[in-house]
Protein backbone atom coordinates (compact mmCIF):
# COMPACT_ATOMS: atom_id res chain seq x y z
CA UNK A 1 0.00 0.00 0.00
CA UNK A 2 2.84 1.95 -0.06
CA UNK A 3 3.99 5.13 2.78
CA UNK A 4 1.83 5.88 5.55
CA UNK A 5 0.19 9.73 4.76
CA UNK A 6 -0.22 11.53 7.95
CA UNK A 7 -2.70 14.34 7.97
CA UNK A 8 -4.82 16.93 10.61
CA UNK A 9 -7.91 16.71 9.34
CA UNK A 10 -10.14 13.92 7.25
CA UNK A 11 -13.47 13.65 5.96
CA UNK A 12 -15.24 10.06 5.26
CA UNK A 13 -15.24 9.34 1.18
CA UNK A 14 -16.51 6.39 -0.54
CA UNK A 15 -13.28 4.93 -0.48
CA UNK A 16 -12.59 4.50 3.27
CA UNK A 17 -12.91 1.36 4.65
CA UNK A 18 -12.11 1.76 7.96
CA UNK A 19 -11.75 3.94 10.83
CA UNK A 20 -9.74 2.87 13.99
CA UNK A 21 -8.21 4.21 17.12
CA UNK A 22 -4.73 4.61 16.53
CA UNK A 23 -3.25 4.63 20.57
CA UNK A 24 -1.00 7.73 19.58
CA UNK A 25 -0.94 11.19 21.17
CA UNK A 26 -1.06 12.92 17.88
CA UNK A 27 -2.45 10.65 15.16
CA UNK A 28 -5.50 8.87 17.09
CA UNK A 29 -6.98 7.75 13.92
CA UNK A 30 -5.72 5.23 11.26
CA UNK A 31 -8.35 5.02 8.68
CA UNK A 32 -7.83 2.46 5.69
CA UNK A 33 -9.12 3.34 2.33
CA UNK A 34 -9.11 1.42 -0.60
CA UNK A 35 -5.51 2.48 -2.05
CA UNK A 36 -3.70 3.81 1.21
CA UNK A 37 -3.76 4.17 5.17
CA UNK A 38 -3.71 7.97 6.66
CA UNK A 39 -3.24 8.99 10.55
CA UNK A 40 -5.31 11.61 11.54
CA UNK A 41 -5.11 13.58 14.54
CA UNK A 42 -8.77 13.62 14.85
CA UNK A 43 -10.22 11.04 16.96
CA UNK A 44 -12.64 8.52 15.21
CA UNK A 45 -15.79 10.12 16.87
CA UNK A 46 -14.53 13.96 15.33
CA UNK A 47 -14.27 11.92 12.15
CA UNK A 48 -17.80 10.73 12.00
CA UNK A 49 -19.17 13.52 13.49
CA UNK A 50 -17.78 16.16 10.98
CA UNK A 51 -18.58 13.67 7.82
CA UNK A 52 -22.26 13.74 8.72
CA UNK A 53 -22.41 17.35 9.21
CA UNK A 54 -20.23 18.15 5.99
CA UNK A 55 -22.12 15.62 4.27
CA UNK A 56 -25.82 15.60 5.07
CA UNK A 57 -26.09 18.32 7.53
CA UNK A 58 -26.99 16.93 10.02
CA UNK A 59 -25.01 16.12 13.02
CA UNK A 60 -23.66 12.12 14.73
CA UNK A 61 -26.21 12.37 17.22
CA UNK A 62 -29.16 13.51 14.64
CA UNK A 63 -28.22 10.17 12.87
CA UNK A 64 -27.85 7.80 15.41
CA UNK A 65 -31.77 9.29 16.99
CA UNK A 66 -32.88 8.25 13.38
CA UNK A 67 -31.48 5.11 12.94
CA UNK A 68 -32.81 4.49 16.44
CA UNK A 69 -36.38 5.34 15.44
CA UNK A 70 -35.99 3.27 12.19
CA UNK A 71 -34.35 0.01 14.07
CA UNK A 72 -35.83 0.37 17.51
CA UNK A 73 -32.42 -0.22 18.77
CA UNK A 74 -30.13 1.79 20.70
CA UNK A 75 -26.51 0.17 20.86
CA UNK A 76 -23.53 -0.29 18.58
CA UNK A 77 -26.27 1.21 15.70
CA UNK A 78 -24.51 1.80 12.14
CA UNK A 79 -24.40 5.45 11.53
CA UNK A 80 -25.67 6.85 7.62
CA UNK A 81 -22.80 9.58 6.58
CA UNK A 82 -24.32 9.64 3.28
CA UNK A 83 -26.66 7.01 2.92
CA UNK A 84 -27.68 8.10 -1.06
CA UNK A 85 -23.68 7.56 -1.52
CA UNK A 86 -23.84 4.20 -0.22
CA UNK A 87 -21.83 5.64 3.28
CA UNK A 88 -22.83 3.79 6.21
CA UNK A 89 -20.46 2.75 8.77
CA UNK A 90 -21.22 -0.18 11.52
CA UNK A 91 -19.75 -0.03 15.04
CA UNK A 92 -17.36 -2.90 16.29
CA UNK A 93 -18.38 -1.65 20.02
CA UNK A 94 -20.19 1.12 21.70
CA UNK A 95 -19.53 4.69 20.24
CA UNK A 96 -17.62 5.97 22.77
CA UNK A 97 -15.55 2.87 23.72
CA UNK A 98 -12.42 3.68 22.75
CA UNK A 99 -11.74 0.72 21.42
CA UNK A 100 -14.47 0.96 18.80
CA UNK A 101 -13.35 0.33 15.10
CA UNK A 102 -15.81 1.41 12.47
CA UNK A 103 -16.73 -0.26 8.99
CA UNK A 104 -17.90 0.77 5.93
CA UNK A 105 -20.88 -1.54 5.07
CA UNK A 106 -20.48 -1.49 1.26
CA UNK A 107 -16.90 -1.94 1.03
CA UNK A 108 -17.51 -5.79 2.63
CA UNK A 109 -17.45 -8.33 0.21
CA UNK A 110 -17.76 -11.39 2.55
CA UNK A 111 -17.08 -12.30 5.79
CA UNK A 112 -16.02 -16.08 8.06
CA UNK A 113 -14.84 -16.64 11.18
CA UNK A 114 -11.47 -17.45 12.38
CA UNK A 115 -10.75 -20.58 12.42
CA UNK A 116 -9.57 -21.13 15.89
CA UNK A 117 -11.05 -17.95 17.81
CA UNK A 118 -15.41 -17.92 18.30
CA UNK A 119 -14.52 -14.68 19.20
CA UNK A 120 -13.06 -12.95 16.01
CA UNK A 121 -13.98 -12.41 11.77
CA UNK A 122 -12.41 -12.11 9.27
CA UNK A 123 -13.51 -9.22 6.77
CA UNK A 124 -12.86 -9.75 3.27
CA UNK A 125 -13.37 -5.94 1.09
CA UNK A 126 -14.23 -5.71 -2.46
CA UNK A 127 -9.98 -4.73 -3.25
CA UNK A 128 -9.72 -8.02 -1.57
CA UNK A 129 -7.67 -6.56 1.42
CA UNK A 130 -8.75 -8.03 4.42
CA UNK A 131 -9.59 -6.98 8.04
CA UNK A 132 -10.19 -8.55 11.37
CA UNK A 133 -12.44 -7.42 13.96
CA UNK A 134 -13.05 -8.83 17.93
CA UNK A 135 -16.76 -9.77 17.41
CA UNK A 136 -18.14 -13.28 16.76
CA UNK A 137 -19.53 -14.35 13.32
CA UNK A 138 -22.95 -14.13 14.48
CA UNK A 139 -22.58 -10.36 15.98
CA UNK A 140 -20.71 -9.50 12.59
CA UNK A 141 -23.69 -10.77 10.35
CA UNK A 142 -25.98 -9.21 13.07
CA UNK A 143 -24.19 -6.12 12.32
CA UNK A 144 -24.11 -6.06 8.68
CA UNK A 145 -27.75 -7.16 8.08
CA UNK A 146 -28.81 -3.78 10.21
CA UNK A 147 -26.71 -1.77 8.64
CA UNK A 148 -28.23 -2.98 4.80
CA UNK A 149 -31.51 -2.15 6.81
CA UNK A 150 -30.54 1.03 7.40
CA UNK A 151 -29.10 1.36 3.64
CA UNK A 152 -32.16 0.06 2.19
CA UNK A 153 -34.65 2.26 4.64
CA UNK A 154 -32.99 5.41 3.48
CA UNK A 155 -33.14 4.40 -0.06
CA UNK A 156 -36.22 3.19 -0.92
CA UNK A 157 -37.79 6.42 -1.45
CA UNK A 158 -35.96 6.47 -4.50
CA UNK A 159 -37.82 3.07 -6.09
CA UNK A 160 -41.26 4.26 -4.67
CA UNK A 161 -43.30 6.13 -6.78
């Protein structure tokens, strides 16, 4: 993937993959996109928070209260950055864990478990890089099938006449 690009400030795009805490003083964010990793100095949550606003308008929070009234559900919810873009990005934990990685739903091609851990998945992306998160298979697919919920919910208006 060639060097590592270190920068202050990021907005979400339709090629980032993922977002995850970084443990550094400086750069708290690595986020993986399809063709190279950056380290941002903005936390993950900044990240997400000033992609919705820049592109929707609306702020984290606003999102998540939607997605809550549209799933009923109030934890580890995937958040719409720009749902008509196909942007919709799945917690691994709870927001403000700060352990909490975040995926882009339509950048996963497939998905299994590891072979000898109940406990982690393997992601497979559409560039066929790969990624593994600490949640069982079930959670993942759990995961994934809400956020398509979400995608299609925020969609549909579009095939409804």
């Amino acid at each position: 993937m060639g060097e590592i690009v270190k920068v202050d400030d990021y907005f979400i795009s339709n090629q980032t993959m993922v977002i995850e805490p970084n443990y550094d003083p400086i750069y708290q964010t690595k986020i993986r996109e399809k063709d190279q990793i950056l380290l941002c100095k903005k936390t993950p949550l900044n990240i997400i928070d000033s992609s919705c606003i820049r592109q929707g308008g609306a702020t984290m929070d606003g999102r998540k209260r939607a997605v809550e009234i549209v799933t009923k559900k109030k934890v580890m919810i995937p958040i719409p950055i720009d749902p008509s873009k196909g942007i919709i990005f799945m917690p691994t934990k709870k927001f403000r864990d700060p352990d909490c990685e975040w995926i882009a739903y339509c950048h996963i091609k497939a998905y299994e478990q590891i072979k000898d851990s109940k406990n982690q998945t393997k992601l497979v992306f559409y560039n066929n890089d790969t990624y593994l998160v600490d949640l069982p298979l079930n959670r993942t697919q759990n995961q994934i099938m809400l956020a398509g919920h979400v995608f299609g919910h925020f969609l549909k208006d579009q095939y409804i006449s």
